[in-house]
Protein backbone atom coordinates (compact mmCIF):
# COMPACT_ATOMS: atom_id res chain seq x y z
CA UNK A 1 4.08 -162.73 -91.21
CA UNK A 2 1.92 -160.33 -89.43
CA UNK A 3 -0.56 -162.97 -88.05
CA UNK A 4 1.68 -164.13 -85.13
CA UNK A 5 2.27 -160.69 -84.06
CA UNK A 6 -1.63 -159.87 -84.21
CA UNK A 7 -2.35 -163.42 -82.82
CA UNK A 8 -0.15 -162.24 -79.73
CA UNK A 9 -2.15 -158.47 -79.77
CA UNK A 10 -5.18 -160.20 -79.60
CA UNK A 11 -4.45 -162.72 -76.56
CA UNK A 12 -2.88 -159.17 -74.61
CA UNK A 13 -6.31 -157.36 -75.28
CA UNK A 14 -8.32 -160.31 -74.23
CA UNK A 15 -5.85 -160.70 -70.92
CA UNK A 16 -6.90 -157.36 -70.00
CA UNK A 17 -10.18 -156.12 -71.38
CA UNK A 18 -12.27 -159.01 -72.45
CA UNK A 19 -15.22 -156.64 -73.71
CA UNK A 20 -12.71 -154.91 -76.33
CA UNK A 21 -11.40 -158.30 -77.09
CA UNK A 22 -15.09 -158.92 -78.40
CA UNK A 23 -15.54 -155.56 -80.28
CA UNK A 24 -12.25 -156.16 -82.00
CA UNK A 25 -13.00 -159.72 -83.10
CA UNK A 26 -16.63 -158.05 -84.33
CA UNK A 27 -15.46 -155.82 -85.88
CA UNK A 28 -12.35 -158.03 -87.75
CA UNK A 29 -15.05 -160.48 -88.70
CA UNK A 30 -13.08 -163.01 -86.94
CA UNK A 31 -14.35 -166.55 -86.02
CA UNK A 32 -12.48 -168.34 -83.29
């Protein structure tokens, strides 16, 4: 499936810029 691989995107992004970890949750309408 392509959840684990965007699971493990998300946790890279968030590693190294938490402010475009935000915007990209915003903007995928993503609760977590």
């Amino acid at each position: 499936k392509l959840v684990s691989q965007r699971r493990r995107l998300l946790d890279y992004v968030k590693s190294r810029d938490e402010e475009r970890y935000k915007a990209l949750i915003k903007s995928l309408g993503i609760r977590r």
